[in-house]
N, C-alpha and C. Protein backbone atom coordinates (compact mmCIF):
# COMPACT_ATOMS: atom_id res chain seq x y z
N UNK A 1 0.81 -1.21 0.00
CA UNK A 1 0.00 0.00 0.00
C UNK A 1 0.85 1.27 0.00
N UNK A 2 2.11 0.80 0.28
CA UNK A 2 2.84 2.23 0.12
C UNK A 2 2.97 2.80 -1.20
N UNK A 3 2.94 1.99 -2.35
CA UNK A 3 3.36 2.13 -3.18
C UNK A 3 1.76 3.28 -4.09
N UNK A 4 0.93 2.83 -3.34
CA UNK A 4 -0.75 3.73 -4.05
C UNK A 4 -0.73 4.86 -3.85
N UNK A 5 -1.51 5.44 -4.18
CA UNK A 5 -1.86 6.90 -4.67
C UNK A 5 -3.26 7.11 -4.18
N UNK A 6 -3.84 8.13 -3.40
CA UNK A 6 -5.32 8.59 -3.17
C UNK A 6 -5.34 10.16 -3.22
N UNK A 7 -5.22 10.58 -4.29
CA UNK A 7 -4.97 12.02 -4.12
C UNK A 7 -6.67 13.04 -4.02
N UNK A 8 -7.30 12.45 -2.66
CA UNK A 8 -8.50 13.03 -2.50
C UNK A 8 -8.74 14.34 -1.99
N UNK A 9 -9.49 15.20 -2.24
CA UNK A 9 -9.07 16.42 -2.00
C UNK A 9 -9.87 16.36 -0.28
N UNK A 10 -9.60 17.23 0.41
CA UNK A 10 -9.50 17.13 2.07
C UNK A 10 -11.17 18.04 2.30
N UNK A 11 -11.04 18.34 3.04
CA UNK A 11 -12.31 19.30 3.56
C UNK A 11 -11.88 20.23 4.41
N UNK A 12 -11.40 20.98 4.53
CA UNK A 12 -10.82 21.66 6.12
C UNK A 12 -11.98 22.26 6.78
N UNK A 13 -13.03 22.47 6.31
CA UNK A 13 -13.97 22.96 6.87
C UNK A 13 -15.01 22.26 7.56
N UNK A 14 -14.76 20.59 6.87
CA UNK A 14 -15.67 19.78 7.99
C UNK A 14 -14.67 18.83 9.07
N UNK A 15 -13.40 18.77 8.63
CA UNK A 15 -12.51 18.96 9.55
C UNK A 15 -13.02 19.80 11.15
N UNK A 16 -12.94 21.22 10.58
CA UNK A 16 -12.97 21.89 11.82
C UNK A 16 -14.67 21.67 12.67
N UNK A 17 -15.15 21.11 11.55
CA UNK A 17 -16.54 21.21 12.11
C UNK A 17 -16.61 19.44 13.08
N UNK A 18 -16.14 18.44 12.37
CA UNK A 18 -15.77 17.39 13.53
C UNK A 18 -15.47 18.04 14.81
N UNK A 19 -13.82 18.42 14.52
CA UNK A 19 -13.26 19.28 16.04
C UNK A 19 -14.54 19.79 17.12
N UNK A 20 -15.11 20.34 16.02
CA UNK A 20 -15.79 21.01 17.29
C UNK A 20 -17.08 20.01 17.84
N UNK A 21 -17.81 19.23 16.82
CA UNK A 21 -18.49 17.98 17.48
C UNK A 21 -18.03 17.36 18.69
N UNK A 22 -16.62 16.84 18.33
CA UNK A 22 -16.52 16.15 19.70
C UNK A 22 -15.46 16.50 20.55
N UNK A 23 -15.54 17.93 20.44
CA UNK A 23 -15.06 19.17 21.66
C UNK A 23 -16.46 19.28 22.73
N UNK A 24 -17.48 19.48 21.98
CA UNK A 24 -19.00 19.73 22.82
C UNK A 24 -18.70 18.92 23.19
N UNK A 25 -18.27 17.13 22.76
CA UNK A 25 -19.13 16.51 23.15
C UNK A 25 -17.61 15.42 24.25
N UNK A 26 -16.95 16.95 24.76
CA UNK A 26 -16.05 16.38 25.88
C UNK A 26 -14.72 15.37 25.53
N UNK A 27 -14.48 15.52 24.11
CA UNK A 27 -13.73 14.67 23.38
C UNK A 27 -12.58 15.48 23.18
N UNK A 28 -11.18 15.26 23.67
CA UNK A 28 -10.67 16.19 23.09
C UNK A 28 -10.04 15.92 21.60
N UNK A 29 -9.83 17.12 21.04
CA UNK A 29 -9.68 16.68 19.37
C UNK A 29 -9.27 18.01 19.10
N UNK A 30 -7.92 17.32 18.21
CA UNK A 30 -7.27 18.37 17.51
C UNK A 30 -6.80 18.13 15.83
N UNK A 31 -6.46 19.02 15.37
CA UNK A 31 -6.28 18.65 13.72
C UNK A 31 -4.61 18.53 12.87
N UNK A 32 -4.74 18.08 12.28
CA UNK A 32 -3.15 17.99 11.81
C UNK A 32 -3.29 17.99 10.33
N UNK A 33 -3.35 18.98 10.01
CA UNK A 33 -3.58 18.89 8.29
C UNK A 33 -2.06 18.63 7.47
N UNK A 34 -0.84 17.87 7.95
CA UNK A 34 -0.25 17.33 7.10
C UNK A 34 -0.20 15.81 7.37
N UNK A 35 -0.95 15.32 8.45
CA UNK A 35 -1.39 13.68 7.70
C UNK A 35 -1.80 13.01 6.69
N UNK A 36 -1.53 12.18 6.26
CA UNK A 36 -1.85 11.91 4.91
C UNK A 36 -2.56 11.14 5.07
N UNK A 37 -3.29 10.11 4.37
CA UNK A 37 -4.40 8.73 4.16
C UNK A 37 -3.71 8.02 4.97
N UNK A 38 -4.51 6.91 5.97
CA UNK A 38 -4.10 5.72 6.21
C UNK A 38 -3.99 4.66 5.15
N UNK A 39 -3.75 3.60 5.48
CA UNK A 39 -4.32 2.85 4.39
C UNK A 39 -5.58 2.14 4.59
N UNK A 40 -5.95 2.02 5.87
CA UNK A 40 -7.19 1.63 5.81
C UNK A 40 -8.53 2.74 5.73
N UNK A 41 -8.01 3.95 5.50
CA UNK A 41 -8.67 4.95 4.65
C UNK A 41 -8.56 4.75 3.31
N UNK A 42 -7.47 4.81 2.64
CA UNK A 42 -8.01 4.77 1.21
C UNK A 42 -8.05 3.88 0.35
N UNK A 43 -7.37 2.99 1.04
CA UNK A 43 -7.48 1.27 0.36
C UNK A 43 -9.45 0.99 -0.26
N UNK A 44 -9.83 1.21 0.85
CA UNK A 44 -11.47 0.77 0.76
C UNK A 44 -12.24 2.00 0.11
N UNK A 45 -11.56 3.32 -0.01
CA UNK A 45 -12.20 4.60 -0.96
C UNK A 45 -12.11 4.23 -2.75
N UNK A 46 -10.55 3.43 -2.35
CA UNK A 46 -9.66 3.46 -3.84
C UNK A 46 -10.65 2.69 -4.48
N UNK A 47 -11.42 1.85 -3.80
CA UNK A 47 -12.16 0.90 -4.58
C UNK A 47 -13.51 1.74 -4.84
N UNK A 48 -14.04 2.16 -3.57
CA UNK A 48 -15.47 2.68 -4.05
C UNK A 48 -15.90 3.50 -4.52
N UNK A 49 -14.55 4.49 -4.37
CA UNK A 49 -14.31 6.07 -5.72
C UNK A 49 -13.21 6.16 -6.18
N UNK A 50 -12.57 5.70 -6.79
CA UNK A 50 -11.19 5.33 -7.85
C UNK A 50 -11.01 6.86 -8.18
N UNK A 51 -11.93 8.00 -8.40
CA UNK A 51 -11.74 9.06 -9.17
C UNK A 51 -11.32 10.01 -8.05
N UNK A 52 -11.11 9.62 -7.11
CA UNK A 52 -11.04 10.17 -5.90
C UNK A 52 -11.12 11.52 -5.74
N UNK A 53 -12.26 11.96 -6.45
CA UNK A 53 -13.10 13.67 -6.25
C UNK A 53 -13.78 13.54 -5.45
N UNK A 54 -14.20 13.31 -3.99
CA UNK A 54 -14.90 13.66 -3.15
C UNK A 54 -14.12 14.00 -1.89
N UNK A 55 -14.26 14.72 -1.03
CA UNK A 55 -13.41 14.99 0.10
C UNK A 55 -13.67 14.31 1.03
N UNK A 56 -12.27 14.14 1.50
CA UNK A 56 -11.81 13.09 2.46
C UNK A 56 -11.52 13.79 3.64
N UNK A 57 -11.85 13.34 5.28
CA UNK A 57 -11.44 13.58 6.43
C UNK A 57 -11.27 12.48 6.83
N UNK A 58 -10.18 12.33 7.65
CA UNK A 58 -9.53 10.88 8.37
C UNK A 58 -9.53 11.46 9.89
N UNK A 59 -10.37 10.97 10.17
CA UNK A 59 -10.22 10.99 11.93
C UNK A 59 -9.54 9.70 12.87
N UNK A 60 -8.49 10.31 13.23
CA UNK A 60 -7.33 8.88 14.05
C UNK A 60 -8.53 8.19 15.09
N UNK A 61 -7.88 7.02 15.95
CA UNK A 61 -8.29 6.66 16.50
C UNK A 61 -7.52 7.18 17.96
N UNK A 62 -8.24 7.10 18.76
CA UNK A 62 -8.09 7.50 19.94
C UNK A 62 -6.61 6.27 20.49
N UNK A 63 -5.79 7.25 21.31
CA UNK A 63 -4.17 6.50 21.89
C UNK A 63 -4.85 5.57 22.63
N UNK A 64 -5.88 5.49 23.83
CA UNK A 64 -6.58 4.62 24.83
C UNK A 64 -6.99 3.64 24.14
N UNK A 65 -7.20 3.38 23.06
CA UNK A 65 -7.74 2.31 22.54
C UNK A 65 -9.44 1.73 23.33
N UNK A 66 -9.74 2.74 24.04
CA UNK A 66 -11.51 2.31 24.72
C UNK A 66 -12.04 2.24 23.71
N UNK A 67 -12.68 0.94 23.40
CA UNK A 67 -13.97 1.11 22.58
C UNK A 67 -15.76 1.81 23.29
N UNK A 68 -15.79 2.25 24.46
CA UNK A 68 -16.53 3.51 24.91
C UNK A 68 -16.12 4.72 23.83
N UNK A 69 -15.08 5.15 24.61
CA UNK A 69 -14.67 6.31 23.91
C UNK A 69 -15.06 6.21 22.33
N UNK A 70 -14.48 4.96 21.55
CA UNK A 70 -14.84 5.24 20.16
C UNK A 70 -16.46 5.38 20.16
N UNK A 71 -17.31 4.49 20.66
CA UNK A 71 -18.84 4.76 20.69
C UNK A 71 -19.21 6.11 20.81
N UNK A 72 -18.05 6.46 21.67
CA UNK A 72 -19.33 8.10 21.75
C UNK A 72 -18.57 9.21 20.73
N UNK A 73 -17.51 8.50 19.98
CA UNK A 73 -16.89 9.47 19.02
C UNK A 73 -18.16 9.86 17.63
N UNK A 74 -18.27 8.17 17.69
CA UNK A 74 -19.45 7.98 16.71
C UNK A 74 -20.82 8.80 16.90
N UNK A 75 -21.08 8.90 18.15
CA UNK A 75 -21.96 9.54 18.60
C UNK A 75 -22.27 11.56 18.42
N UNK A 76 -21.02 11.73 18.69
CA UNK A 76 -20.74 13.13 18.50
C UNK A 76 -20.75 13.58 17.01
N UNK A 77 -20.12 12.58 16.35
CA UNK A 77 -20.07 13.35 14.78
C UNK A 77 -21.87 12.52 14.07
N UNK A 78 -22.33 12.08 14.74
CA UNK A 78 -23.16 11.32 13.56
C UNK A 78 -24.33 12.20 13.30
N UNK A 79 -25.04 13.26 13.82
CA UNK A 79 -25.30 14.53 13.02
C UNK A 79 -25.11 14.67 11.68
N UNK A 80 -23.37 14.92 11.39
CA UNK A 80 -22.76 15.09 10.16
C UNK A 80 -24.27 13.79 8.87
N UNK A 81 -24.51 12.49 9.32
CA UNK A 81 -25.02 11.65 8.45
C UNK A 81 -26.28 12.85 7.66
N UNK A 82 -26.99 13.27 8.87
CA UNK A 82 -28.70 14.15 8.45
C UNK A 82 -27.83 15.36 7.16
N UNK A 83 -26.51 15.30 6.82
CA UNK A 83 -25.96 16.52 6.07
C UNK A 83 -25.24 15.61 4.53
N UNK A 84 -25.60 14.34 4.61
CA UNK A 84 -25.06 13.15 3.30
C UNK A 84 -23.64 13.12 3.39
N UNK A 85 -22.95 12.89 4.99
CA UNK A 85 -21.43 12.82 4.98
C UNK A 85 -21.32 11.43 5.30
N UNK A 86 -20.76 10.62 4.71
CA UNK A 86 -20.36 9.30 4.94
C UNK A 86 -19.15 9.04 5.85
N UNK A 87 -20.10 8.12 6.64
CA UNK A 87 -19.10 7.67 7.88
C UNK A 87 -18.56 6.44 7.52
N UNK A 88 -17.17 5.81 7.17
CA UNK A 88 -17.08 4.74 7.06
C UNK A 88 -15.66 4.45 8.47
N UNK A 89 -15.84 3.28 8.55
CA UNK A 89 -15.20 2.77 9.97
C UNK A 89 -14.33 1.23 9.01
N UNK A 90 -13.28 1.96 8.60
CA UNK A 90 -12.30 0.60 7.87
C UNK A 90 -11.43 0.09 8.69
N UNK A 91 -11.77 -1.14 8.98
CA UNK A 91 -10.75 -2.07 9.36
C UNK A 91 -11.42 -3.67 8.91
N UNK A 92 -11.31 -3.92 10.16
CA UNK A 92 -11.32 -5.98 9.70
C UNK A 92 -11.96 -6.33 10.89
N UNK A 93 -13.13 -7.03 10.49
CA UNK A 93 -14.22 -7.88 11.47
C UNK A 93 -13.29 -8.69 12.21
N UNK A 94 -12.05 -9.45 11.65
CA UNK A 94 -11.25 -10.31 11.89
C UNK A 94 -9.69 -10.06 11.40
N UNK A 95 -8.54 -10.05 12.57
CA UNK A 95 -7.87 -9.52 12.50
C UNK A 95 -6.56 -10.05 13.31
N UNK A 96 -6.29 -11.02 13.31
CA UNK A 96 -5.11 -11.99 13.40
C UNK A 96 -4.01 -12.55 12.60
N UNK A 97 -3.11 -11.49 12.49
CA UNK A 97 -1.97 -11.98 11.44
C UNK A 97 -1.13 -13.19 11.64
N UNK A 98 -1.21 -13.43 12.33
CA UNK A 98 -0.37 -15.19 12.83
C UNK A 98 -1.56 -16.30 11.96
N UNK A 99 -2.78 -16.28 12.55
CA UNK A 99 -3.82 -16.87 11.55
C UNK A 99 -3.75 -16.38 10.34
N UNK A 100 -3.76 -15.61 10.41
CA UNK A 100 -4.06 -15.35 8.91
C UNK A 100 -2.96 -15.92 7.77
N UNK A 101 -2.03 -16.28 8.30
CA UNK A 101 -0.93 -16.32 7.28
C UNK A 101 -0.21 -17.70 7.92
N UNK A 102 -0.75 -18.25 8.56
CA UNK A 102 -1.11 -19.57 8.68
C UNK A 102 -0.83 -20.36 7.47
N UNK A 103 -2.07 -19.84 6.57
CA UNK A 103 -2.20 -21.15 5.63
C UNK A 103 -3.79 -21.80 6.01
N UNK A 104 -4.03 -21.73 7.06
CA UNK A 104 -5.36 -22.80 7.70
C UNK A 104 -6.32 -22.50 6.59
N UNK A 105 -6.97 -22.90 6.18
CA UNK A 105 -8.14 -23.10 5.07
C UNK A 105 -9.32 -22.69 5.76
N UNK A 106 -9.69 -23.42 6.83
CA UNK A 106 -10.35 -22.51 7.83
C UNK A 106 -10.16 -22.26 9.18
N UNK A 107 -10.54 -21.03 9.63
CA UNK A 107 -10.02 -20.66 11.08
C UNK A 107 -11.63 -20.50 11.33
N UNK A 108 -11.70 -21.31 12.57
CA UNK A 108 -12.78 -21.82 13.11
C UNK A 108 -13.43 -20.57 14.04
N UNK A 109 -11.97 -19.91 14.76
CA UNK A 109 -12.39 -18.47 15.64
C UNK A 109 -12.86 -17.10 15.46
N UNK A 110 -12.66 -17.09 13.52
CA UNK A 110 -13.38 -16.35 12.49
C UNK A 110 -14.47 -16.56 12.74
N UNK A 111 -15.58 -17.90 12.34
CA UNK A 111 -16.21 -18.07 13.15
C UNK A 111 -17.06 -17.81 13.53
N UNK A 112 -16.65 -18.24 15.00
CA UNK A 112 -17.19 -17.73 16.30
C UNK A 112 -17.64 -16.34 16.36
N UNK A 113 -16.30 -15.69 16.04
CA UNK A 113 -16.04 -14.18 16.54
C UNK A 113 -17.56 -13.63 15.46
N UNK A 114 -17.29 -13.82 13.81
CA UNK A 114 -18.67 -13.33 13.15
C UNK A 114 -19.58 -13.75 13.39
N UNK A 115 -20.26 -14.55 14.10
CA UNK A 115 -21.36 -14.98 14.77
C UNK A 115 -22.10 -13.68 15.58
N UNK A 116 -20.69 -13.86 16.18
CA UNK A 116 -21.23 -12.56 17.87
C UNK A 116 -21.44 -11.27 17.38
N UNK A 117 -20.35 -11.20 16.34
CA UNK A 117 -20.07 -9.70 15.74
C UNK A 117 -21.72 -9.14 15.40
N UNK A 118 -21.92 -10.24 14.38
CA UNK A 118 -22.99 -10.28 13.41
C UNK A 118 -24.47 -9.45 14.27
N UNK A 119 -24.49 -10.44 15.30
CA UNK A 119 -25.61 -10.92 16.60
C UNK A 119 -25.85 -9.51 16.84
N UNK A 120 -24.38 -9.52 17.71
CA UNK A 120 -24.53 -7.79 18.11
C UNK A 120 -24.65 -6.43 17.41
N UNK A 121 -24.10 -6.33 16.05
CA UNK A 121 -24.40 -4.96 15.47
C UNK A 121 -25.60 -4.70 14.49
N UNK A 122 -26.65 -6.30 15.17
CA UNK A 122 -27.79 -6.04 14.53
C UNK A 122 -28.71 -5.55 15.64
N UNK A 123 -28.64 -5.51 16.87
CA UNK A 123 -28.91 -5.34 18.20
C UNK A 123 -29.21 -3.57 17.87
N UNK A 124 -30.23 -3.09 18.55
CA UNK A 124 -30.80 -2.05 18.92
C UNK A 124 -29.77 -0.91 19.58
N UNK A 125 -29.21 0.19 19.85
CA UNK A 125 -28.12 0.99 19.65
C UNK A 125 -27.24 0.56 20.83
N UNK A 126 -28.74 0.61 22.32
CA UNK A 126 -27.91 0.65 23.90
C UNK A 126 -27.43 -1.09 24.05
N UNK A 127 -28.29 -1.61 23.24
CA UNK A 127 -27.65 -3.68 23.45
C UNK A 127 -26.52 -3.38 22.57
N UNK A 128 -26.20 -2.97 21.66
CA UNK A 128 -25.11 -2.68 20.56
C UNK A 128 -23.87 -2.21 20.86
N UNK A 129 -23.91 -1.27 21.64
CA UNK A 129 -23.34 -1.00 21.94
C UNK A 129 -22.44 -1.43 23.56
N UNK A 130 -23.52 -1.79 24.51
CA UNK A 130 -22.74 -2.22 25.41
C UNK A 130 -21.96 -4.00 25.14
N UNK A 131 -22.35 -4.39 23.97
CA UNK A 131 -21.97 -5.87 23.75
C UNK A 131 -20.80 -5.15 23.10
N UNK A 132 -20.67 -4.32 21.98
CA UNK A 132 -19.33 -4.03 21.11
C UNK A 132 -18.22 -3.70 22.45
N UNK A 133 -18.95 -2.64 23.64
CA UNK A 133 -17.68 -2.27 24.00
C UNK A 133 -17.18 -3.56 25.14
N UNK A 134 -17.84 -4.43 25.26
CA UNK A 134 -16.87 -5.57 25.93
C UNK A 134 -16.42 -6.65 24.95
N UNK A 135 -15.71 -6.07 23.39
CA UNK A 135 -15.80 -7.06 22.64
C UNK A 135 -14.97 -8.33 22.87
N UNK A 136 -14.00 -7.72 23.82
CA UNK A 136 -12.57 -8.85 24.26
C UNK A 136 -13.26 -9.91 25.39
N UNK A 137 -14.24 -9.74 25.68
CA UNK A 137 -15.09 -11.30 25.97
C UNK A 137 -15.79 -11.98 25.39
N UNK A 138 -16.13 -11.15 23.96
CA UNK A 138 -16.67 -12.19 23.18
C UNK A 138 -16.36 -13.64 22.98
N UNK A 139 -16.81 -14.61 22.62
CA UNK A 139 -16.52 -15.94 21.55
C UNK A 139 -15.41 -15.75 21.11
N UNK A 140 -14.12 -15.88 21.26
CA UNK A 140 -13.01 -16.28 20.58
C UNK A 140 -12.39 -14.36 20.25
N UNK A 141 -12.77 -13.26 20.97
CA UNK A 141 -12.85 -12.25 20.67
C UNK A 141 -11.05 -11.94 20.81
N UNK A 142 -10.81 -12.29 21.43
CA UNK A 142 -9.10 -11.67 21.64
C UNK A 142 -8.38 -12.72 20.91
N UNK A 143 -8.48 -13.45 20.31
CA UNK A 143 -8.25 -14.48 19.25
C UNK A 143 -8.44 -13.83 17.62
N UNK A 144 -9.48 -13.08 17.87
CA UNK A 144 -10.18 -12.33 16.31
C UNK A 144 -9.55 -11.10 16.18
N UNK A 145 -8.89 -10.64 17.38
CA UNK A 145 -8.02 -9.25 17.08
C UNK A 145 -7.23 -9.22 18.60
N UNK A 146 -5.61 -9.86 18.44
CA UNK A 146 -4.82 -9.30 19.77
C UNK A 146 -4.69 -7.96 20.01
N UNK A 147 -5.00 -6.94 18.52
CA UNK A 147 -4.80 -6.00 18.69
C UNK A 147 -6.20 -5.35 18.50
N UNK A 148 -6.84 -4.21 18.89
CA UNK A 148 -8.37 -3.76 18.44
C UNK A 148 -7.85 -3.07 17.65
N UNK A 149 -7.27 -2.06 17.16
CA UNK A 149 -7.38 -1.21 16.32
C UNK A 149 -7.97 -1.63 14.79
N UNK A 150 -8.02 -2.76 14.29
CA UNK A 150 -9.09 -3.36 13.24
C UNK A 150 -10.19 -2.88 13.57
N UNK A 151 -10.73 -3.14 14.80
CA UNK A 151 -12.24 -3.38 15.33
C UNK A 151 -12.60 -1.97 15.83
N UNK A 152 -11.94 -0.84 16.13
CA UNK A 152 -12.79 0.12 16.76
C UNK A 152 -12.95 0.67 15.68
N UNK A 153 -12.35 0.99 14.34
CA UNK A 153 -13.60 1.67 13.41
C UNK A 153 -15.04 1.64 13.50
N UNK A 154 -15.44 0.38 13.79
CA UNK A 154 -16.48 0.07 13.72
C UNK A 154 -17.16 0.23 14.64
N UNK A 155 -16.46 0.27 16.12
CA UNK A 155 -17.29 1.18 17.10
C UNK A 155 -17.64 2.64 16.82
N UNK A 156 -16.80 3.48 15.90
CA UNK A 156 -17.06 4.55 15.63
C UNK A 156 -18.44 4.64 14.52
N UNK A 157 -18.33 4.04 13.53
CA UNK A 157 -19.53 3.62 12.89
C UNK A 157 -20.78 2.97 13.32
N UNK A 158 -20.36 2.05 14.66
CA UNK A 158 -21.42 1.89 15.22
C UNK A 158 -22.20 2.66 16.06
N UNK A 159 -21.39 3.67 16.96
CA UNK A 159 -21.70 4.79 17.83
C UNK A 159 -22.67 6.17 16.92
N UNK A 160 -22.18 5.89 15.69
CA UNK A 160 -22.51 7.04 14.76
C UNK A 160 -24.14 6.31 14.01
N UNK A 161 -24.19 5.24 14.30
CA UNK A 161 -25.71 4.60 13.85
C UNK A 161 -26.92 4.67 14.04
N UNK A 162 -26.67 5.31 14.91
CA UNK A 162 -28.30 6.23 15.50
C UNK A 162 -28.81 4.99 16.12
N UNK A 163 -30.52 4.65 16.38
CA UNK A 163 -30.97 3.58 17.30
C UNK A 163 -31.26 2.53 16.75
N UNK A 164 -31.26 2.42 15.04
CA UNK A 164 -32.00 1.28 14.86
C UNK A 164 -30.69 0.25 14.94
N UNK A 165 -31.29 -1.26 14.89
CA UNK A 165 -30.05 -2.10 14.55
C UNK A 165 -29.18 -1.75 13.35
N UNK A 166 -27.87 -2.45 13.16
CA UNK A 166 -27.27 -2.73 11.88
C UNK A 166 -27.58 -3.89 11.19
N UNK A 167 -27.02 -3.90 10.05
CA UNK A 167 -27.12 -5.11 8.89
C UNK A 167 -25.79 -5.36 8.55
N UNK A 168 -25.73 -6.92 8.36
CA UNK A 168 -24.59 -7.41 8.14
C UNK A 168 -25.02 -7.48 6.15
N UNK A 169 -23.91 -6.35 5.67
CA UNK A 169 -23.97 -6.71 4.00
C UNK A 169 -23.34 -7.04 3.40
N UNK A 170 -21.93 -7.57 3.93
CA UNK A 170 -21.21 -8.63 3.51
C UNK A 170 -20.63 -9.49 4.38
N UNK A 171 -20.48 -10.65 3.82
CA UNK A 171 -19.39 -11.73 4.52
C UNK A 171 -18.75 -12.76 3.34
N UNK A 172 -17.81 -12.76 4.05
CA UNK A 172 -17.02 -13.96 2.53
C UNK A 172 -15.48 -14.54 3.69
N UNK A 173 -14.55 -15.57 2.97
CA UNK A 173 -13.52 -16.08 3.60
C UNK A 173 -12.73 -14.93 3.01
N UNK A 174 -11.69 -14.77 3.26
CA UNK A 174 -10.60 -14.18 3.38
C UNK A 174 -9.20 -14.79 4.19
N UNK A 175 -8.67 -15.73 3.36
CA UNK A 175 -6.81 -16.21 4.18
C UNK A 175 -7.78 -17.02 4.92
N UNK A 176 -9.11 -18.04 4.63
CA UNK A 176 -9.33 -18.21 5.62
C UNK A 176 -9.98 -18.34 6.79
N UNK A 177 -10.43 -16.71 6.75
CA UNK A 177 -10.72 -16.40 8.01
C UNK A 177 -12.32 -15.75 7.39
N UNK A 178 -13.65 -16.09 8.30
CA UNK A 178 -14.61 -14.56 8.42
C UNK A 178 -14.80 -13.84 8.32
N UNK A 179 -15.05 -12.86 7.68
CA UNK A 179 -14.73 -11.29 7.60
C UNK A 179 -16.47 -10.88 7.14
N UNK A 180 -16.51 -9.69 7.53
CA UNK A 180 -17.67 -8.99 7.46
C UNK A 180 -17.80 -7.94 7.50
N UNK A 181 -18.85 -7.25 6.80
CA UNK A 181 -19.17 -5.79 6.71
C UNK A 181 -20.67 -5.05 7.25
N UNK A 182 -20.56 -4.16 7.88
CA UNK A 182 -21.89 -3.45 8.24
C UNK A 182 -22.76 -2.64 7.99
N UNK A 183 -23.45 -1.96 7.96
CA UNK A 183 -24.44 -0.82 7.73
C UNK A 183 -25.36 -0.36 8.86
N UNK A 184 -25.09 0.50 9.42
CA UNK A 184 -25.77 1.17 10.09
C UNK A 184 -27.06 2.27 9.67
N UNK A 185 -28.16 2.40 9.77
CA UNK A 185 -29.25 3.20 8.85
C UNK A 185 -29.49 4.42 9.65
């Protein structure tokens, strides 16, 4: 991924308008306008706008790694949705590089883990959320990611989902493993 290109043009103005979302909303947040794309920012743009004319804001993830905190990040900016700003939360349902590169044909704790995943981010906002943020007791959950930073995008996308449940709109193997995608309405 080093080697790609996402030359999307930025927003600085909804930039500053995040900042101040989840400043109200007790978050502290500051801006750095010479960061560039992650890759799990534009890897998943590169595909769904190749022409990459729409503006891009990348909001880091929090150093604490709380998946609380990401819930209520989601929470603070998801306003922005009632204005047609797309929230996407990229990482990996499943997220074990030792498995993954394994070789195993199937990893059984993939799984498990999309079972629960699934269960829960179809769950109503307050069940949704208090199941995401204890995800490291899930079914095989610290097995599906030693590390969270895969998985709290998706607390941010989930926090940002307003009350109804989510929908699971994809799943397929991958190395393997489970993997899945969400939608929040």
């Amino acid at each position: 991924t080093y080697q790609l290109r996402y030359d999307a043009p930025g927003s600085p103005a909804l930039a500053k308008e995040i900042c101040e979302l989840l400043t109200a909303s007790g978050i502290e947040a500051g801006l750095d306008p010479a960061r560039g794309f992650d890759h799990g920012v534009f890897v998943p743009l590169k595909m769904m706008f190749p022409q990459a004319n729409i503006p891009v804001v990348q909001v880091s993830l929090h150093h604490s790694l709380d998946p609380s905190l990401h819930m209520a990040i989601g929470a603070a900016i998801a306003p922005l949705r009632e204005r047609g700003v797309l929230i996407v939360g990229s990482g990996m349902s499943y997220h074990n590089m030792s498995k993954l590169m394994s070789g195993e044909r199937e990893i059984k704790d993939s799984d498990q883990f999309d079972e629960w995943l699934s269960e829960s981010c179809e769950m109503e906002s307050t069940q949704r959320a208090a199941r995401l943020c204890d995800w490291s007791n899930a079914p095989a959950g610290r097995s599906a990611h030693p590390r969270e930073e895969h998985l709290l995008p998706l607390m941010v996308a989930a926090g940002a989902g307003g009350l109804s449940g989510g929908r699971r709109i994809f799943r397929d193997r991958v190395m393997g493993s489970t993997v899945a995608a969400f939608q929040f309405d």
